[in-house]
PDB file of N, CA and C in Angstrom:
ATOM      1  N   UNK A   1    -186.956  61.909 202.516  1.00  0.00           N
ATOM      2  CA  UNK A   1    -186.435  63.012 203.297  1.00  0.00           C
ATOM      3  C   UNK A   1    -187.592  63.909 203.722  1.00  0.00           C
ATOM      4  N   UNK A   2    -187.373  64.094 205.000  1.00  0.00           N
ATOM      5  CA  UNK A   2    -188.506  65.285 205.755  1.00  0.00           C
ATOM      6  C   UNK A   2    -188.312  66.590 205.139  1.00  0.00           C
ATOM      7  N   UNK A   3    -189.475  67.067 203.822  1.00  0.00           N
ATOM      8  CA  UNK A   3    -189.710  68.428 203.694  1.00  0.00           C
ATOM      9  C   UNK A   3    -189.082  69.246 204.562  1.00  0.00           C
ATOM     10  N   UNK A   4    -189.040  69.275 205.906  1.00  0.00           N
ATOM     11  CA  UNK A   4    -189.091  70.956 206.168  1.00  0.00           C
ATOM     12  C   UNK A   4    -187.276  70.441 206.756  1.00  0.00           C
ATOM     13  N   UNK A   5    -186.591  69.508 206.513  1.00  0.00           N
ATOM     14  CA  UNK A   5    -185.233  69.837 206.766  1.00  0.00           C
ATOM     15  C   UNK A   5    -184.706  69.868 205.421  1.00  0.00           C
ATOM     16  N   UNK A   6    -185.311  69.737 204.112  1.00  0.00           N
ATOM     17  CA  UNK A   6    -184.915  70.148 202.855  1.00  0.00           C
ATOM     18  C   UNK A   6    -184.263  71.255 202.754  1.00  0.00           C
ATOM     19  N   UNK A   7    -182.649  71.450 202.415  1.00  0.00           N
ATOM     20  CA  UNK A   7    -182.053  72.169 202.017  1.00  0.00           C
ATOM     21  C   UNK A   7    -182.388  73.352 200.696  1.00  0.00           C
ATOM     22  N   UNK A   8    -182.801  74.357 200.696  1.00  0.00           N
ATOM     23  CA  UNK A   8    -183.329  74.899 199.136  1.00  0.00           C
ATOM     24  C   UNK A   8    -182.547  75.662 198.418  1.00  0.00           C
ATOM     25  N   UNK A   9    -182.646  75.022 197.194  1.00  0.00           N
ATOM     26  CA  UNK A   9    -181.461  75.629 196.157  1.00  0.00           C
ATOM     27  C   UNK A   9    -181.709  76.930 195.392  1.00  0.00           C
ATOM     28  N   UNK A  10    -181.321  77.382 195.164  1.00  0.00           N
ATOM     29  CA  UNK A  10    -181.795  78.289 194.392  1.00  0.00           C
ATOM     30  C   UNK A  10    -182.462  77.462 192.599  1.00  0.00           C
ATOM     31  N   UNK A  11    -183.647  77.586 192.179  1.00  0.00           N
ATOM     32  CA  UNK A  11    -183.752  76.615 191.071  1.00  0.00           C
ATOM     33  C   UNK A  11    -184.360  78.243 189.992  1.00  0.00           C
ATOM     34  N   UNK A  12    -183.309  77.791 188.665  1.00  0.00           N
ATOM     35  CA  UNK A  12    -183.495  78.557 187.316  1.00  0.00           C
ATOM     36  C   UNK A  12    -184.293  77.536 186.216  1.00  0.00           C
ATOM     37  N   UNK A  13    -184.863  78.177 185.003  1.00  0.00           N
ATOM     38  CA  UNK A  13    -185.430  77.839 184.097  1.00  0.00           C
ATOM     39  C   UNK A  13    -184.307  78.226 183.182  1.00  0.00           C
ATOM     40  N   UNK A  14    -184.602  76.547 182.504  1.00  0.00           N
ATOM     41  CA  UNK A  14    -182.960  77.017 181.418  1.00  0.00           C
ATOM     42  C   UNK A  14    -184.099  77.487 180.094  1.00  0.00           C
ATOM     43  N   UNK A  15    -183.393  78.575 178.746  1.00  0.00           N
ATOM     44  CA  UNK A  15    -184.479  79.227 178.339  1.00  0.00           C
ATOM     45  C   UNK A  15    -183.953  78.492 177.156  1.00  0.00           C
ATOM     46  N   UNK A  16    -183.598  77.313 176.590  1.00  0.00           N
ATOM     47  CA  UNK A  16    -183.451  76.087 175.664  1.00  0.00           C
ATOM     48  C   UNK A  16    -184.280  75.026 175.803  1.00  0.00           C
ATOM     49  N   UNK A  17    -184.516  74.563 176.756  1.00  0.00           N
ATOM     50  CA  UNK A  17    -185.012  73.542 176.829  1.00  0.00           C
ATOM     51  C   UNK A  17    -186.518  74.008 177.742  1.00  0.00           C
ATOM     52  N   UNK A  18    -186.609  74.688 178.199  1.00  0.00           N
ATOM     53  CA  UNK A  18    -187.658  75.560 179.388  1.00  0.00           C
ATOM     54  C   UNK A  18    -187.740  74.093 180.277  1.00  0.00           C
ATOM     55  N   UNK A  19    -186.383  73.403 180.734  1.00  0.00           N
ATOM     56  CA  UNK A  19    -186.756  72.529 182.103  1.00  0.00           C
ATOM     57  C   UNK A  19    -186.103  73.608 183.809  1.00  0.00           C
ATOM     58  N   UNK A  20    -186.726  73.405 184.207  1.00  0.00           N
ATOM     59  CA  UNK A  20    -186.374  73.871 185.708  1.00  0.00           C
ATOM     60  C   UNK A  20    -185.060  72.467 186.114  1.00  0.00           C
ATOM     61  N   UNK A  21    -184.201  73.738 186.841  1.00  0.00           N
ATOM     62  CA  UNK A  21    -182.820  72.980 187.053  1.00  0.00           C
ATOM     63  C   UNK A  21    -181.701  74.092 187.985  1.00  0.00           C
ATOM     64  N   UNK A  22    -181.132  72.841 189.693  1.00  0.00           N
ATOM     65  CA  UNK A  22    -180.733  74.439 190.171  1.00  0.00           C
ATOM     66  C   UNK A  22    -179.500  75.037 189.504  1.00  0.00           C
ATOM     67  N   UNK A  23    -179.507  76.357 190.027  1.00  0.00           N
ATOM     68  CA  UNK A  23    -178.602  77.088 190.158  1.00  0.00           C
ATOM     69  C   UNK A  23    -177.329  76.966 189.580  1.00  0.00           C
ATOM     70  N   UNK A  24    -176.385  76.016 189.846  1.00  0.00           N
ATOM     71  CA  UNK A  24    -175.205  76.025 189.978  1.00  0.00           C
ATOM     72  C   UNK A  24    -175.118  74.316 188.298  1.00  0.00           C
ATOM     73  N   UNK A  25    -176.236  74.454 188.333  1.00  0.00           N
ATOM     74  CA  UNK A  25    -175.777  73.200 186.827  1.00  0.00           C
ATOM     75  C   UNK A  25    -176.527  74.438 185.619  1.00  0.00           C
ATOM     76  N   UNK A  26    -176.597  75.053 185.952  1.00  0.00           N
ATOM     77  CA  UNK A  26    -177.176  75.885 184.533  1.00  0.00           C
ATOM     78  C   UNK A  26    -175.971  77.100 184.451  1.00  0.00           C
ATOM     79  N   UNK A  27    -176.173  77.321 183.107  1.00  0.00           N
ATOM     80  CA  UNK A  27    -174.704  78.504 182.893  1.00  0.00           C
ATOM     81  C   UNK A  27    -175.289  79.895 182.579  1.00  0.00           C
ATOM     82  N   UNK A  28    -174.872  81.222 183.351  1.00  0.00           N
ATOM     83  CA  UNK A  28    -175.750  82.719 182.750  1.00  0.00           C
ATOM     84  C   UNK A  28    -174.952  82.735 182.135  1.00  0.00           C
ATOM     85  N   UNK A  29    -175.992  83.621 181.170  1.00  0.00           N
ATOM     86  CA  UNK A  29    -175.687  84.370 179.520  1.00  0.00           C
ATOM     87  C   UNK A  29    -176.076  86.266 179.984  1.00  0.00           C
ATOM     88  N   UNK A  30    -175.128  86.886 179.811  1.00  0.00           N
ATOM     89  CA  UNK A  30    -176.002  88.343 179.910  1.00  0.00           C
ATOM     90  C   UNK A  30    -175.900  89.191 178.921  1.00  0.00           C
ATOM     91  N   UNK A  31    -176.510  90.352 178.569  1.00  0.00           N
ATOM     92  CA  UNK A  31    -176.745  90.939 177.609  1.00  0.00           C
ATOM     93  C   UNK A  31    -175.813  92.090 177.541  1.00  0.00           C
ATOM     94  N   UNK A  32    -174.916  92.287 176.910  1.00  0.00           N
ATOM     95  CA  UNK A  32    -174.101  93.338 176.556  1.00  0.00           C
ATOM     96  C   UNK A  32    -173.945  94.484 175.668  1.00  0.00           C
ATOM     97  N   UNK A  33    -173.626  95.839 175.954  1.00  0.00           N
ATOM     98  CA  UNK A  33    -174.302  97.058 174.954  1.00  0.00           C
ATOM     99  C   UNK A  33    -175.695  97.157 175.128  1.00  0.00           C
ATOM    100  N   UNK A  34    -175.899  98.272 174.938  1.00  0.00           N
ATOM    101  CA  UNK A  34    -177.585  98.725 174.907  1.00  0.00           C
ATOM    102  C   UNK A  34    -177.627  98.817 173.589  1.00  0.00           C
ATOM    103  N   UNK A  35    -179.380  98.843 173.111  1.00  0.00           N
ATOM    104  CA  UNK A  35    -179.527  99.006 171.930  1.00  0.00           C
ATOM    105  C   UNK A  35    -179.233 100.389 171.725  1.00  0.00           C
ATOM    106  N   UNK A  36    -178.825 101.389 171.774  1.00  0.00           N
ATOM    107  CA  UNK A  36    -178.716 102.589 170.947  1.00  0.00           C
ATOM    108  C   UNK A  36    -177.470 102.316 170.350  1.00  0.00           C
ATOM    109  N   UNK A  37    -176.743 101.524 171.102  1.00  0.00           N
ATOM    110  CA  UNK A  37    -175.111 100.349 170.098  1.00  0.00           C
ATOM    111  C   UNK A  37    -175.128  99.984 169.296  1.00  0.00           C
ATOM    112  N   UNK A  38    -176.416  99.613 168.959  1.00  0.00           N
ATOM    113  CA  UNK A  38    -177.059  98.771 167.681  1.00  0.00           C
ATOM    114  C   UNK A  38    -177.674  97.111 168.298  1.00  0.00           C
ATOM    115  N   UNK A  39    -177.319  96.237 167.829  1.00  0.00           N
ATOM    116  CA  UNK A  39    -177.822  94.943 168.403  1.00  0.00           C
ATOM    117  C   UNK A  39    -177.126  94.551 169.519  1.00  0.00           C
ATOM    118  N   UNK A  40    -177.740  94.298 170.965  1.00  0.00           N
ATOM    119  CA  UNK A  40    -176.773  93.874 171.989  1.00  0.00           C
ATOM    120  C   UNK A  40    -175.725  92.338 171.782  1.00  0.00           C
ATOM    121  N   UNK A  41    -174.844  92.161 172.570  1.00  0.00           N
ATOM    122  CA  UNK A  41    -174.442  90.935 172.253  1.00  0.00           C
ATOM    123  C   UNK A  41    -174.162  90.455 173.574  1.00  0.00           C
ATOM    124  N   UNK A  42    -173.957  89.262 173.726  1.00  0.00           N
ATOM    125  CA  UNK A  42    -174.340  88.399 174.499  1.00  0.00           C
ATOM    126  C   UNK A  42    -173.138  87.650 174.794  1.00  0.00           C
ATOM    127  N   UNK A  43    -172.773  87.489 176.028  1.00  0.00           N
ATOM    128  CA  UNK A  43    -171.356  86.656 176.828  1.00  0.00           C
ATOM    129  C   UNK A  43    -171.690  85.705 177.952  1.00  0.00           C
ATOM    130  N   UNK A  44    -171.033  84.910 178.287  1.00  0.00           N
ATOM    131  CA  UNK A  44    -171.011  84.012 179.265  1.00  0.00           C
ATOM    132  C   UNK A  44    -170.581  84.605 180.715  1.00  0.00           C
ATOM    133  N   UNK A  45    -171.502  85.029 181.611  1.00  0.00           N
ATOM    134  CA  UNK A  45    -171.162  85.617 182.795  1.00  0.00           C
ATOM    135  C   UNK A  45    -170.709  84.469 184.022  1.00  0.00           C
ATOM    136  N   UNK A  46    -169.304  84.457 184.296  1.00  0.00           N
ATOM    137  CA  UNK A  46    -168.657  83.325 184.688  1.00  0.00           C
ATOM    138  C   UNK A  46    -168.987  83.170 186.066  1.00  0.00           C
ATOM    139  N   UNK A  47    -169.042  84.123 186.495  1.00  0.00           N
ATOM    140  CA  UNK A  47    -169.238  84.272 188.161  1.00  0.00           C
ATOM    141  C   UNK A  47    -170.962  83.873 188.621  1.00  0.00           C
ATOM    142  N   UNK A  48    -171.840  84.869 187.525  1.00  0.00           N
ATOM    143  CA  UNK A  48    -173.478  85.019 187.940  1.00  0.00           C
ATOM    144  C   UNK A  48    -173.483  86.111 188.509  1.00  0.00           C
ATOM    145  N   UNK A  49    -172.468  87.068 188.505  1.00  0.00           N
ATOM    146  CA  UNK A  49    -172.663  88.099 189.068  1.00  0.00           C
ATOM    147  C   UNK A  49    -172.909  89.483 188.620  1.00  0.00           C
ATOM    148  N   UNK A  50    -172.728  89.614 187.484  1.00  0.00           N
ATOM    149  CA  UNK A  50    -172.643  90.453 186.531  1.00  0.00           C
ATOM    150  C   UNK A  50    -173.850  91.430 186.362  1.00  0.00           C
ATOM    151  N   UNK A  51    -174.266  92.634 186.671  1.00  0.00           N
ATOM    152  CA  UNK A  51    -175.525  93.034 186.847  1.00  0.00           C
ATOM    153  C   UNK A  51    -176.506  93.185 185.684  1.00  0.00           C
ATOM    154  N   UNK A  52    -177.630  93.294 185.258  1.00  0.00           N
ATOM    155  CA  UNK A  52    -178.526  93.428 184.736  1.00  0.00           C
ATOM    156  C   UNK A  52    -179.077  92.254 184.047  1.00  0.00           C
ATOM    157  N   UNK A  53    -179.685  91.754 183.214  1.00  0.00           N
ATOM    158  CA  UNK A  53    -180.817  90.850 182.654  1.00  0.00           C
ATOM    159  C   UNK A  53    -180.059  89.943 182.319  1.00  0.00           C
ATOM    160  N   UNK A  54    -180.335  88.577 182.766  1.00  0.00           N
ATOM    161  CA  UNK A  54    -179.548  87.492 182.622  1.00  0.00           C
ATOM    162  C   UNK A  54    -180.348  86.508 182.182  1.00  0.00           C
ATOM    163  N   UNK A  55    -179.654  85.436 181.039  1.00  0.00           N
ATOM    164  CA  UNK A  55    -180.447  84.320 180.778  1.00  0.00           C
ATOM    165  C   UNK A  55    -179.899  82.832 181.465  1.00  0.00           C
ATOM    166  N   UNK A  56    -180.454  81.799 181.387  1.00  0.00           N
ATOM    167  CA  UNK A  56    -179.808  80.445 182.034  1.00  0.00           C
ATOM    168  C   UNK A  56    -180.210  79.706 180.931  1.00  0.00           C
ATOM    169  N   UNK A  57    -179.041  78.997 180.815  1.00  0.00           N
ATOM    170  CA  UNK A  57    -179.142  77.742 179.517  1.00  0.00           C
ATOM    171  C   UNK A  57    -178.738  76.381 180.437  1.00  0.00           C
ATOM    172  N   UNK A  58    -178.063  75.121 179.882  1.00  0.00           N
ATOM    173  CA  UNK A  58    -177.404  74.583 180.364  1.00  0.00           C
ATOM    174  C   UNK A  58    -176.695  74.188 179.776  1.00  0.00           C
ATOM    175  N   UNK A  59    -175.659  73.958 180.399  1.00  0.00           N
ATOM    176  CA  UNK A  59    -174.131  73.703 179.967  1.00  0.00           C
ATOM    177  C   UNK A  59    -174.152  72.553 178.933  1.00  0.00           C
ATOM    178  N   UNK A  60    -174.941  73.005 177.857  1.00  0.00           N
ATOM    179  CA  UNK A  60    -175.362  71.550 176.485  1.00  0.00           C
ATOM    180  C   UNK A  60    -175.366  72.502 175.234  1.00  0.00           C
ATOM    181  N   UNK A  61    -174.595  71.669 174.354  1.00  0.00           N
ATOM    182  CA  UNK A  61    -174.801  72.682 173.098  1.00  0.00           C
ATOM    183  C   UNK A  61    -175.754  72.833 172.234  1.00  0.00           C
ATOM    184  N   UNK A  62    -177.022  71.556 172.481  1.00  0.00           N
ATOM    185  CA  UNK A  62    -178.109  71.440 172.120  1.00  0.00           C
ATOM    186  C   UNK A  62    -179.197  72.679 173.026  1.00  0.00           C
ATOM    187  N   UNK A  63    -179.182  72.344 174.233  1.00  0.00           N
ATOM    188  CA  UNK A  63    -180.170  73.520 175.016  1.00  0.00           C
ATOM    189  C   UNK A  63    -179.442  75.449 174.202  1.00  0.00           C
ATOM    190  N   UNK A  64    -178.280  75.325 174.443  1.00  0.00           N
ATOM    191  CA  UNK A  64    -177.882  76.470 173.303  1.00  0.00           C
ATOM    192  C   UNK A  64    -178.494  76.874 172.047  1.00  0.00           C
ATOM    193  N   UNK A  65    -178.232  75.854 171.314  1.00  0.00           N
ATOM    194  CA  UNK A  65    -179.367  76.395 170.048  1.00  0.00           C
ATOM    195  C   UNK A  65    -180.590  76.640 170.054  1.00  0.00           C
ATOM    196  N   UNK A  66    -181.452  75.449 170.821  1.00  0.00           N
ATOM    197  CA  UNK A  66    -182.523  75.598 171.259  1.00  0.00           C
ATOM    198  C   UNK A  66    -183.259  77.005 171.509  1.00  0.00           C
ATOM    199  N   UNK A  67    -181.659  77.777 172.508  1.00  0.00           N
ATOM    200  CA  UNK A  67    -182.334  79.067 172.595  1.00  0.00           C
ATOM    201  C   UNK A  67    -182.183  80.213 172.054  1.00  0.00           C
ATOM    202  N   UNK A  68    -181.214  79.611 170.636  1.00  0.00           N
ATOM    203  CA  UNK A  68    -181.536  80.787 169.770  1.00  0.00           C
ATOM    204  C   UNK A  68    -182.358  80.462 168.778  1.00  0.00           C
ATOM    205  N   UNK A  69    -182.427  79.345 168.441  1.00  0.00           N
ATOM    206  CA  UNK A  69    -184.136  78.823 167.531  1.00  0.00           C
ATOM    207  C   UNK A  69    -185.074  79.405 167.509  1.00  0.00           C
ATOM    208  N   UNK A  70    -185.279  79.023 169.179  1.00  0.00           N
ATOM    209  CA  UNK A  70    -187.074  79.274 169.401  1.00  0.00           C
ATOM    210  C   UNK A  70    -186.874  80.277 170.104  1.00  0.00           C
ATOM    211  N   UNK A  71    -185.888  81.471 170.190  1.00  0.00           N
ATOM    212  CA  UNK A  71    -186.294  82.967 170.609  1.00  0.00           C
ATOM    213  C   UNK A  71    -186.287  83.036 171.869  1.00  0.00           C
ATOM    214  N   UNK A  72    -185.751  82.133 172.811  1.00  0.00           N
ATOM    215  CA  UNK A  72    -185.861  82.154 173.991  1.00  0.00           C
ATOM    216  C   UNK A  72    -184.535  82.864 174.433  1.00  0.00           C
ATOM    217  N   UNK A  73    -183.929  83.176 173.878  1.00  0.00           N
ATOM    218  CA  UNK A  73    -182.781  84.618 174.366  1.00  0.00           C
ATOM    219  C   UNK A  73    -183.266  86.059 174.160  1.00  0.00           C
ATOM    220  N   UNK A  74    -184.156  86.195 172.865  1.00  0.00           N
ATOM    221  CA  UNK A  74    -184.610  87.447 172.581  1.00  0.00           C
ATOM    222  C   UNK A  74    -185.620  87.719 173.262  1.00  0.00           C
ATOM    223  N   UNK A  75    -186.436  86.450 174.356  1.00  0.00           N
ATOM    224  CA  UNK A  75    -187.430  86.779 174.616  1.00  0.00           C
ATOM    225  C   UNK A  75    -186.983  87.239 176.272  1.00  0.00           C
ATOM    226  N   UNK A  76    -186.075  86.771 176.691  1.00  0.00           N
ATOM    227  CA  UNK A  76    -185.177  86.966 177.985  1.00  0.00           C
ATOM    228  C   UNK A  76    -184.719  88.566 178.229  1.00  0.00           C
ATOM    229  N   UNK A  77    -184.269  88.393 177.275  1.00  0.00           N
ATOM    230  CA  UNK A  77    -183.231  89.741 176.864  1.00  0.00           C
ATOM    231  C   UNK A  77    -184.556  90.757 176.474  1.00  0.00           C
ATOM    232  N   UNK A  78    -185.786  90.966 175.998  1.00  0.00           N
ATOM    233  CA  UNK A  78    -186.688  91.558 175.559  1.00  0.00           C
ATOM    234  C   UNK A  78    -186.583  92.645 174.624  1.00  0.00           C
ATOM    235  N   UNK A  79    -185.948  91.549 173.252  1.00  0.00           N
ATOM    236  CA  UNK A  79    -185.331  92.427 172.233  1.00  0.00           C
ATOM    237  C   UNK A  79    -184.254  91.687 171.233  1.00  0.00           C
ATOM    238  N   UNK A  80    -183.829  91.656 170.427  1.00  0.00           N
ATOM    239  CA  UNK A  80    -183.129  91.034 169.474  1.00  0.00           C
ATOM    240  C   UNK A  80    -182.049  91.648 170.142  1.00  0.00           C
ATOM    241  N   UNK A  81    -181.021  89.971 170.306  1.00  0.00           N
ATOM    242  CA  UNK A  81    -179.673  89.971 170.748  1.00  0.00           C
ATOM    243  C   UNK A  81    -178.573  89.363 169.327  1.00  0.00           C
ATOM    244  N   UNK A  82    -177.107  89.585 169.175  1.00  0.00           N
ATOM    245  CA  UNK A  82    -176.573  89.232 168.311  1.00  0.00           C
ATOM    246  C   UNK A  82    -175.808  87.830 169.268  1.00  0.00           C
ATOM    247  N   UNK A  83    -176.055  86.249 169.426  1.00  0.00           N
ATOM    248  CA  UNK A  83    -175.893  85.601 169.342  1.00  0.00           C
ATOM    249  C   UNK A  83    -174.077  85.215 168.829  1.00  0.00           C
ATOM    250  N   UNK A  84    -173.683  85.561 167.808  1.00  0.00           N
ATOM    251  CA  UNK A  84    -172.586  85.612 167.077  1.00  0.00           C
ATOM    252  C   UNK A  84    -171.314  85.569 168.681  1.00  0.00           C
ATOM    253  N   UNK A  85    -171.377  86.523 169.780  1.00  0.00           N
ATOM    254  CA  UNK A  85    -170.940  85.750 171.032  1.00  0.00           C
ATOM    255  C   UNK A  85    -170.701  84.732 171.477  1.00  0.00           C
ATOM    256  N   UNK A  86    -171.563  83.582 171.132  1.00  0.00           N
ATOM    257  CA  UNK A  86    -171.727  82.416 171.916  1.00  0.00           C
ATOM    258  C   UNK A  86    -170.993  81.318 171.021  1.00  0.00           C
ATOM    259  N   UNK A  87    -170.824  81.785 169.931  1.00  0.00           N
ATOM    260  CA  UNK A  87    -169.430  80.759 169.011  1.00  0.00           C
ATOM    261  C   UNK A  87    -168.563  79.724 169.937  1.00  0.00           C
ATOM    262  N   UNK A  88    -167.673  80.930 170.681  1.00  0.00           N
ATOM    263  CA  UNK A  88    -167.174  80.324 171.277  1.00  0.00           C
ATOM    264  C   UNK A  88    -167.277  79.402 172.647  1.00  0.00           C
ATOM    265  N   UNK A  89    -168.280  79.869 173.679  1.00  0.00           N
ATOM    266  CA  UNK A  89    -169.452  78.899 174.165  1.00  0.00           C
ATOM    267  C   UNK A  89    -169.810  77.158 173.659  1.00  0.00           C
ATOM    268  N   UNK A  90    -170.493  77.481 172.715  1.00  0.00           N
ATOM    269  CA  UNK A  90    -170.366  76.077 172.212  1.00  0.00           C
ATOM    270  C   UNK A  90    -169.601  75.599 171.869  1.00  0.00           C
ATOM    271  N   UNK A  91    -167.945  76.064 170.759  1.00  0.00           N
ATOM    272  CA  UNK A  91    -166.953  75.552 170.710  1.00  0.00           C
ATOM    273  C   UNK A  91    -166.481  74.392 172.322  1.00  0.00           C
ATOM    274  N   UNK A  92    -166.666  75.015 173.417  1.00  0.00           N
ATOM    275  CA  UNK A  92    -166.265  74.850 174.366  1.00  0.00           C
ATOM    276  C   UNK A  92    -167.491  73.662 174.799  1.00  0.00           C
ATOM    277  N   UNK A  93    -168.237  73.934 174.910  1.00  0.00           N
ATOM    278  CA  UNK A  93    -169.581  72.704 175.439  1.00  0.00           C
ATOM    279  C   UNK A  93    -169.415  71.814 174.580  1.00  0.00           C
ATOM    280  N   UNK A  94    -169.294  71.427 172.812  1.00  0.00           N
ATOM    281  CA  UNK A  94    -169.240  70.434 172.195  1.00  0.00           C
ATOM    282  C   UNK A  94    -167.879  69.607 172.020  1.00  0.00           C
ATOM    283  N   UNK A  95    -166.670  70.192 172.461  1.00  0.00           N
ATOM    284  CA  UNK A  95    -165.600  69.749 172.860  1.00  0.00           C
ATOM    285  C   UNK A  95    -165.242  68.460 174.188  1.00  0.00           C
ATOM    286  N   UNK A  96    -166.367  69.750 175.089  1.00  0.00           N
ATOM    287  CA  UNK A  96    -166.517  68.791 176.378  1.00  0.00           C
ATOM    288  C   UNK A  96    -167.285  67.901 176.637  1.00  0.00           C
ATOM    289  N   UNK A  97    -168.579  68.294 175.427  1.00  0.00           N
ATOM    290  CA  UNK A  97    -169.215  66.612 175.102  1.00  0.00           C
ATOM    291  C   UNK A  97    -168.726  65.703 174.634  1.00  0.00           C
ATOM    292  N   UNK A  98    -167.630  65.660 173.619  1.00  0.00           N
ATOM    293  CA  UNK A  98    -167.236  64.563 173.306  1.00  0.00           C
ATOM    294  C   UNK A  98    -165.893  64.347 174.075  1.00  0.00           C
ATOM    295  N   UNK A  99    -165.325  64.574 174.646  1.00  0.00           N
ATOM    296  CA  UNK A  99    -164.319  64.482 175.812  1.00  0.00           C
ATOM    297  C   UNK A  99    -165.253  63.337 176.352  1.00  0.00           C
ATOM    298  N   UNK A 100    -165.994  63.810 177.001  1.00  0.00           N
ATOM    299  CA  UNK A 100    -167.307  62.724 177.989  1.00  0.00           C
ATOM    300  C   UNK A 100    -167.459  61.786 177.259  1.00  0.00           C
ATOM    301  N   UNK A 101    -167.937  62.083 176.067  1.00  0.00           N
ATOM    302  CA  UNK A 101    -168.623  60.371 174.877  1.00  0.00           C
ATOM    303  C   UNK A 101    -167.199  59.597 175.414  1.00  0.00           C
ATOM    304  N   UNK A 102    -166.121  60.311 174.941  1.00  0.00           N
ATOM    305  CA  UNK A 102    -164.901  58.943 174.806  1.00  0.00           C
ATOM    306  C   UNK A 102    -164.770  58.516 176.033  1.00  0.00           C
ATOM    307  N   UNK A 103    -164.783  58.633 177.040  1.00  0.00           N
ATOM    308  CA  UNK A 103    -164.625  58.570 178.070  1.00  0.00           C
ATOM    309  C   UNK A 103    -165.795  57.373 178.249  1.00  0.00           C
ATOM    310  N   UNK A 104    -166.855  57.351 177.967  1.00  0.00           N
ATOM    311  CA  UNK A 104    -167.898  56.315 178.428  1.00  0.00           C
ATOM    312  C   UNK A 104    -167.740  55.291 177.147  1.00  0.00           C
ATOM    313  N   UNK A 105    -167.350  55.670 176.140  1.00  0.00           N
ATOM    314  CA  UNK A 105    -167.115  54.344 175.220  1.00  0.00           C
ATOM    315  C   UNK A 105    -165.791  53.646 175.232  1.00  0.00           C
ATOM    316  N   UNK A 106    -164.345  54.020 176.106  1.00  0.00           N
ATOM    317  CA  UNK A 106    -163.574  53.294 176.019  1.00  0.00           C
ATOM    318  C   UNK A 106    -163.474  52.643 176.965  1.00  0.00           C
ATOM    319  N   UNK A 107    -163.423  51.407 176.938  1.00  0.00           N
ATOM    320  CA  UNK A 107    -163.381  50.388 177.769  1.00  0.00           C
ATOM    321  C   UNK A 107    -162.000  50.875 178.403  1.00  0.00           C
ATOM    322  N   UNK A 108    -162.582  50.299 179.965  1.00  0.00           N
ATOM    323  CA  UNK A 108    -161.529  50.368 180.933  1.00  0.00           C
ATOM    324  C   UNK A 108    -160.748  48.967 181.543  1.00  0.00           C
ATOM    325  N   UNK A 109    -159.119  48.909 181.520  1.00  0.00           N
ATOM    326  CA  UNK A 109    -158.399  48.147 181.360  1.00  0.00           C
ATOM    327  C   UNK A 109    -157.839  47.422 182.883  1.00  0.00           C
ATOM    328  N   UNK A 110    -158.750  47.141 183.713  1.00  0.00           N
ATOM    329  CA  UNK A 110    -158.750  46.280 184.793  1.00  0.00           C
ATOM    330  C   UNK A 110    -158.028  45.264 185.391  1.00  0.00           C
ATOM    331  N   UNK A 111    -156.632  45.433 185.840  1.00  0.00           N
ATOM    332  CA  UNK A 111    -155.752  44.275 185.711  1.00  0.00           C
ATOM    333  C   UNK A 111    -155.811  44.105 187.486  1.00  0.00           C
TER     334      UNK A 111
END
C-alpha cells in the first residue's frame, strides 16, 4: 500500500506490555479522586472520553497485571493508584478469554 494514501489511526502504548497498538483495540483506565481522598482509584473509562490522565492496557488479563506489577499504572497516573477497581475488569477479560479458548477447541460439526 502507497504510504501517503495510508489511512492514520490514532496508535496508544498499552502500559502492560509497553507494545504500541491502535486506538480502538486497547481499553482506557482513568484515575479517580485526587490524592487529598487518600489513594486514587482507578475505573474503566468506556467511552475514552472521560477527562484527565488516562492509561491504555489491552483488553488481556495478563497485559492487566503486567501493569500493576511493573508500576506502569502508578507511573501513568504519577503517583500510587488503588488498583482494587479493576477486580472487576479482569473478572470480565478472563471470562472472555476463556469463552474464546472454547470456542477454538471445540470442534465444529459440519454436516
Amino acid at each position: 500500500m502507497d504510504p501517503r494514501t495510508e489511512t492514520l489511526r490514532p496508535e496508544r502504548t498499552c502500559v502492560g506490555c509497553r507494545e504500541k497498538a491502535a486506538r480502538d483495540q486497547l481499553v482506557r483506565l482513568v484515575r479517580v479522586g485526587s490524592p487529598e481522598d487518600g489513594v486514587p482509584r482507578i475505573r474503566v473509562d468506556e467511552r475514552s472520553t472521560a477527562p484527565g490522565r488516562g492509561a491504555w492496557v489491552h483488553p488481556d488479563a495478563r497485559c492487566l497485571d503486567l501493569a500493576v506489577t511493573r508500576g506502569g499504572l502508578a507511573r501513568s497516573f504519577r503517583g500510587p493508584v488503588d488498583a482494587g477497581g479493576l477486580d472487576e475488569l479482569r473478572r470480565r477479560l478472563e471470562a472472555s478469554e476463556s469463552t474464546t479458548q472454547k470456542r477454538v477447541e471445540e470442534p465444529m460439526d459440519i454436516r
